[in-house]
C-alpha atoms as a PDB file:
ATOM      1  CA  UNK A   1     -25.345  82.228-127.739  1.00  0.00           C
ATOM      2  CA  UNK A   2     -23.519  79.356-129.858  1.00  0.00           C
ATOM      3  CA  UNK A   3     -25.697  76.166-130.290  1.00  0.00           C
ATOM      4  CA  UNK A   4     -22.717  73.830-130.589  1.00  0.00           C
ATOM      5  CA  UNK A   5     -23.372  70.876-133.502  1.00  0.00           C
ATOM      6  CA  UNK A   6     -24.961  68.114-131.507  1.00  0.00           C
ATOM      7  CA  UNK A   7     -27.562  70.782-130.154  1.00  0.00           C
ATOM      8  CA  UNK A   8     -28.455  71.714-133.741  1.00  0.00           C
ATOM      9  CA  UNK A   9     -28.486  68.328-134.944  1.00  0.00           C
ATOM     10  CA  UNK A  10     -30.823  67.345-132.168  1.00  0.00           C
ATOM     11  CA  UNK A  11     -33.392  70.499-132.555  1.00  0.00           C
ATOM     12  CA  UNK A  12     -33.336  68.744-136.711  1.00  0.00           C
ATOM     13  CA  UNK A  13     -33.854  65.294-135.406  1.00  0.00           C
ATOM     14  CA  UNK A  14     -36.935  66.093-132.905  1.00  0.00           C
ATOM     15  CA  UNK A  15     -38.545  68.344-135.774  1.00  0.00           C
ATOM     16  CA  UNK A  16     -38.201  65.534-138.234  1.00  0.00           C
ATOM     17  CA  UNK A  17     -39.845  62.909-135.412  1.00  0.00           C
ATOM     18  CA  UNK A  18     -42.352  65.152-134.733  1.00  0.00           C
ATOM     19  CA  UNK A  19     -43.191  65.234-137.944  1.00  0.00           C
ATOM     20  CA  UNK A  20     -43.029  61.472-138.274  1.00  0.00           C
ATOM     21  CA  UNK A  21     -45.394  60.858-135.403  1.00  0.00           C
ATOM     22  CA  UNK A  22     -47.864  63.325-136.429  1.00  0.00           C
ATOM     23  CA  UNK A  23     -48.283  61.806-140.086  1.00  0.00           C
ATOM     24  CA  UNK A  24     -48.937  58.316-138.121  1.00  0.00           C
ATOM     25  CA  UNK A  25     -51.063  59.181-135.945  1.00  0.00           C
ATOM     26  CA  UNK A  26     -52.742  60.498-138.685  1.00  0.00           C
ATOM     27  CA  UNK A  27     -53.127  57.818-140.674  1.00  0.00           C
ATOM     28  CA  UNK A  28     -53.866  55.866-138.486  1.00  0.00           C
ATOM     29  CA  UNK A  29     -56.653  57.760-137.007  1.00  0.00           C
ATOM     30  CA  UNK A  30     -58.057  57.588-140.937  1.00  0.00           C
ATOM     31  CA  UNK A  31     -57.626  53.863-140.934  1.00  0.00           C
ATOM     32  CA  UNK A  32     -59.502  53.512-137.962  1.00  0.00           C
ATOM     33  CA  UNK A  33     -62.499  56.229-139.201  1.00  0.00           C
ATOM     34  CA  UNK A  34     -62.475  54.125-142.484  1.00  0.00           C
ATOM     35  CA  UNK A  35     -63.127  51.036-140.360  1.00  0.00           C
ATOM     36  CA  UNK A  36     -60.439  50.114-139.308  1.00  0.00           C
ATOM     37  CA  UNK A  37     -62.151  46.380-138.467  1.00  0.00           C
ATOM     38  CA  UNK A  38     -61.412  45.352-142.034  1.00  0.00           C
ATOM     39  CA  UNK A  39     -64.945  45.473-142.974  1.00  0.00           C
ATOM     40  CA  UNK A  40     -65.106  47.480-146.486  1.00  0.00           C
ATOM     41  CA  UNK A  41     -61.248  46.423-147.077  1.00  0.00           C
ATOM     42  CA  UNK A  42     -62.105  42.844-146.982  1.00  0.00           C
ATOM     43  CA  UNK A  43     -64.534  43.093-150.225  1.00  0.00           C
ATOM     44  CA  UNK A  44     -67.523  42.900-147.696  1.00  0.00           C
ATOM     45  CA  UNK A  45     -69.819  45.631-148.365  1.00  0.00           C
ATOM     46  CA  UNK A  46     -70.970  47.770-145.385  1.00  0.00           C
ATOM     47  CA  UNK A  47     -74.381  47.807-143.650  1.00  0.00           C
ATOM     48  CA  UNK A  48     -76.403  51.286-143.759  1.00  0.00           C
ATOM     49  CA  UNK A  49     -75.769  51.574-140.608  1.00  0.00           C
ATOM     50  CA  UNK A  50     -71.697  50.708-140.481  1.00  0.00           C
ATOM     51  CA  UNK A  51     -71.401  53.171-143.519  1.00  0.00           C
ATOM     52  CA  UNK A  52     -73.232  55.940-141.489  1.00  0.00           C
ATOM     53  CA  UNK A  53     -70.890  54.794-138.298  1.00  0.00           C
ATOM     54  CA  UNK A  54     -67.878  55.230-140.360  1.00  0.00           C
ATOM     55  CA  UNK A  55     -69.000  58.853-141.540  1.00  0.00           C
ATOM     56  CA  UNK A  56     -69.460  59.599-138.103  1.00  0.00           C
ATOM     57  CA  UNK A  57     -65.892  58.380-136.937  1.00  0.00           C
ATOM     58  CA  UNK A  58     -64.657  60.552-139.868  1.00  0.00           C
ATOM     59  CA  UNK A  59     -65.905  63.812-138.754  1.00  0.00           C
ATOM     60  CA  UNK A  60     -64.771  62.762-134.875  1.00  0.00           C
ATOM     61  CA  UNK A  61     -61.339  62.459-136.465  1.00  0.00           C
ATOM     62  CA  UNK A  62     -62.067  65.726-138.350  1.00  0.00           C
ATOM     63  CA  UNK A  63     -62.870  67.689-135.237  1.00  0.00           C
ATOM     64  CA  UNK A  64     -59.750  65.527-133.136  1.00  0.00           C
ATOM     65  CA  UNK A  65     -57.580  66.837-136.074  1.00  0.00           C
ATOM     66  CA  UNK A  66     -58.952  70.339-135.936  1.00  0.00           C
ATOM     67  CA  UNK A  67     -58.773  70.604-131.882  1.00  0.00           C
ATOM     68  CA  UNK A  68     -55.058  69.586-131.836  1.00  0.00           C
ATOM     69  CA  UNK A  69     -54.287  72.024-134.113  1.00  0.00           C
ATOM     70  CA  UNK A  70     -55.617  74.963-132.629  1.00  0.00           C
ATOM     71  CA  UNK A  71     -54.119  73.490-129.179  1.00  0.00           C
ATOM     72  CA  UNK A  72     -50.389  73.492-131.177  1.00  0.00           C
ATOM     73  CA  UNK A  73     -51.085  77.146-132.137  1.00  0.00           C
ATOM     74  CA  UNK A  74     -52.001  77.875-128.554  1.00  0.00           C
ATOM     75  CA  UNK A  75     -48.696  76.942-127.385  1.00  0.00           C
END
């Protein structure tokens, strides 16, 4: 079996895209659990409750994060 050099340049390329996408949707999954809204980054403080809503988004994320990786290991 010979993988001729566009084949192994492509297997590089998706691996390196995967990659990519995974370390965006990452961050942006922790923008969005951070409040993503702008509220904190703005130099407004947050409520009680928008601080406890943002902890809550943050563990959601945690467990997203968590589930997808034990779905890629399933594969």
């Amino acid at each position: 079996m010979s993988m001729d050099l566009a084949q192994l340049l492509q297997r590089i390329v998706n691996m390196v895209l995967r990659r990519l996408l995974r370390i965006g949707v990452n961050k942006g999954m922790e923008g969005l659990a951070r409040g993503g809204s702008g509220g904190a980054q703005k130099g407004n403080t947050l409520t009680p409750a928008e601080r406890q809503a943002a902890a809550r988004a943050r563990q959601a994320v945690k467990r997203a994060r968590q589930a997808a990786q034990i779905t890629r290991r399933m594969r």
